[in-house]
Protein backbone atom coordinates (compact mmCIF):
# COMPACT_ATOMS: atom_id res chain seq x y z
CA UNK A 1 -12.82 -13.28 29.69
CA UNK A 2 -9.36 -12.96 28.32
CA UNK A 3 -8.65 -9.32 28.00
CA UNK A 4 -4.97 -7.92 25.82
CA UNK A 5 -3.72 -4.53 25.72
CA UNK A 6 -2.45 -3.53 22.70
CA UNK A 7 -0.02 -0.73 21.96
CA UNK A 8 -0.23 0.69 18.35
CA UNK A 9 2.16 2.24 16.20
CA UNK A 10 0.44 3.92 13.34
CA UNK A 11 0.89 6.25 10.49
CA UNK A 12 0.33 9.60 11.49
CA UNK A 13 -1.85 10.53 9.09
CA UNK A 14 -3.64 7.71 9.03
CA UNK A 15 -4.93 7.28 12.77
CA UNK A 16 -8.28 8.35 12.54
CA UNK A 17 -8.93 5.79 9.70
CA UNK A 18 -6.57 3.54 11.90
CA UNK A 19 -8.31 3.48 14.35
CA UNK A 20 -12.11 2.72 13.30
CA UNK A 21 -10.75 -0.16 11.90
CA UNK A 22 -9.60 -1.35 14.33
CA UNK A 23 -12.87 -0.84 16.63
CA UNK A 24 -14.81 -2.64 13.82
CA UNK A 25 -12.93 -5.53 14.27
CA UNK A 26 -14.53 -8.13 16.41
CA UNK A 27 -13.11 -8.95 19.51
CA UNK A 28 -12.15 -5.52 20.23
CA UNK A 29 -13.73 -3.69 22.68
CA UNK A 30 -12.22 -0.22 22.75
CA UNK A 31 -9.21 1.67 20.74
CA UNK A 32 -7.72 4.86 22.56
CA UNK A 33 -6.24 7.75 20.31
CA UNK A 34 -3.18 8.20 22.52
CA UNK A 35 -0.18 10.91 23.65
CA UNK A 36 2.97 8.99 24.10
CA UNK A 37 5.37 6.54 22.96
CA UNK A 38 2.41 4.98 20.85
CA UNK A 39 -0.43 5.77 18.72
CA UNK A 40 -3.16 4.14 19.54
CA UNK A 41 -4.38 1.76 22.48
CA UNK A 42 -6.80 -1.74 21.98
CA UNK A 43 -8.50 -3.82 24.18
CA UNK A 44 -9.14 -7.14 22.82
CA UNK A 45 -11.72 -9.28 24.98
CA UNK A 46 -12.00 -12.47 24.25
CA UNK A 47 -12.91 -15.95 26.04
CA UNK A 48 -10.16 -18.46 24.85
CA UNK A 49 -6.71 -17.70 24.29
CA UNK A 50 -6.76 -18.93 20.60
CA UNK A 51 -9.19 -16.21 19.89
CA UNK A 52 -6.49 -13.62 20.89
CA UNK A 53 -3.94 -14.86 17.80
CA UNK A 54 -6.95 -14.36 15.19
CA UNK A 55 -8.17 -11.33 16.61
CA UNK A 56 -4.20 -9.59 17.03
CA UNK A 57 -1.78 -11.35 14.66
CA UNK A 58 -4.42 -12.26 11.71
CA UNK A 59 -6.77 -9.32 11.96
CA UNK A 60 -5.70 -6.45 14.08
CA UNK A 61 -1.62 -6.31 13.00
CA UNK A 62 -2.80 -6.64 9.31
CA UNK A 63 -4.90 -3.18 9.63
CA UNK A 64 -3.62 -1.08 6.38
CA UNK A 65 -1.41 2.09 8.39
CA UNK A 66 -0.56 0.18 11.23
CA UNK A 67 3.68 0.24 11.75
CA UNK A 68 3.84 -2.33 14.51
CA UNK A 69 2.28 -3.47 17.66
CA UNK A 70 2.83 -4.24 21.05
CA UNK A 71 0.38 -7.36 23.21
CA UNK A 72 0.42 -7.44 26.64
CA UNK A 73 -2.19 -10.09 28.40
CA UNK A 74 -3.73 -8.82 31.60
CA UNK A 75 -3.75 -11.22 34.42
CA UNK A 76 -6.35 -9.62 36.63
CA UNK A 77 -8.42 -6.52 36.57
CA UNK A 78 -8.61 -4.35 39.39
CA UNK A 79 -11.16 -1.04 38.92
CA UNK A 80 -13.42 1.00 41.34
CA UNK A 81 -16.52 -0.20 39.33
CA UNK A 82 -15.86 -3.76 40.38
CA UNK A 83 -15.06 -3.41 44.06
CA UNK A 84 -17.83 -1.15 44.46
CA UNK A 85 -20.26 -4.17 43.07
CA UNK A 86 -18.21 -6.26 45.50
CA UNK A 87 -19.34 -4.63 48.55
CA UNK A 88 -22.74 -3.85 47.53
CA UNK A 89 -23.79 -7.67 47.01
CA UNK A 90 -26.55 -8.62 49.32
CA UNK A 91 -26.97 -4.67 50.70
CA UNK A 92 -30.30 -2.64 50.28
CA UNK A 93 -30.21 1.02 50.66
């Protein structure tokens, strides 16, 4: 699984309506209503890195109130829930 973070710039009073747009979209798997230097936050999971250009540049980016966006592709994931399944493999309690 390919996973993006995308920062969202959005019109302010917009971002509700912004925002469930976005989530409808496939491909995305979450969209955070954010304090900050953004808007909004998406994470796009897909499995091949094509996907990622139809679900950001022709989908997500044309979203009617969106300003501009910023795509950053994770590399790895590191998160409690995963080392935690890690280390319980094979274990009975």
């Amino acid at each position: 699984m390919i996973t993006a973070i995308v920062l969202i710039n959005a019109e302010v009073d917009k971002i509700p309506e912004v925002a469930q747009a976005i989530a409808d979209l496939e491909g995305v798997s979450e969209v955070y209503s954010v304090t900050g230097d953004v808007d909004l936050i998406a994470l796009v999971r897909v499995r091949e890195h094509d996907q990622m250009a139809d679900v950001i540049a022709d989908r997500l980016s044309k979203v009617p109130g969106i300003l501009g966006t910023q795509s950053h592709i994770a590399f790895r994931a590191y998160s409690r829930h995963d080392l935690e399944t890690a280390f319980s493999l094979g274990i009975e309690g």
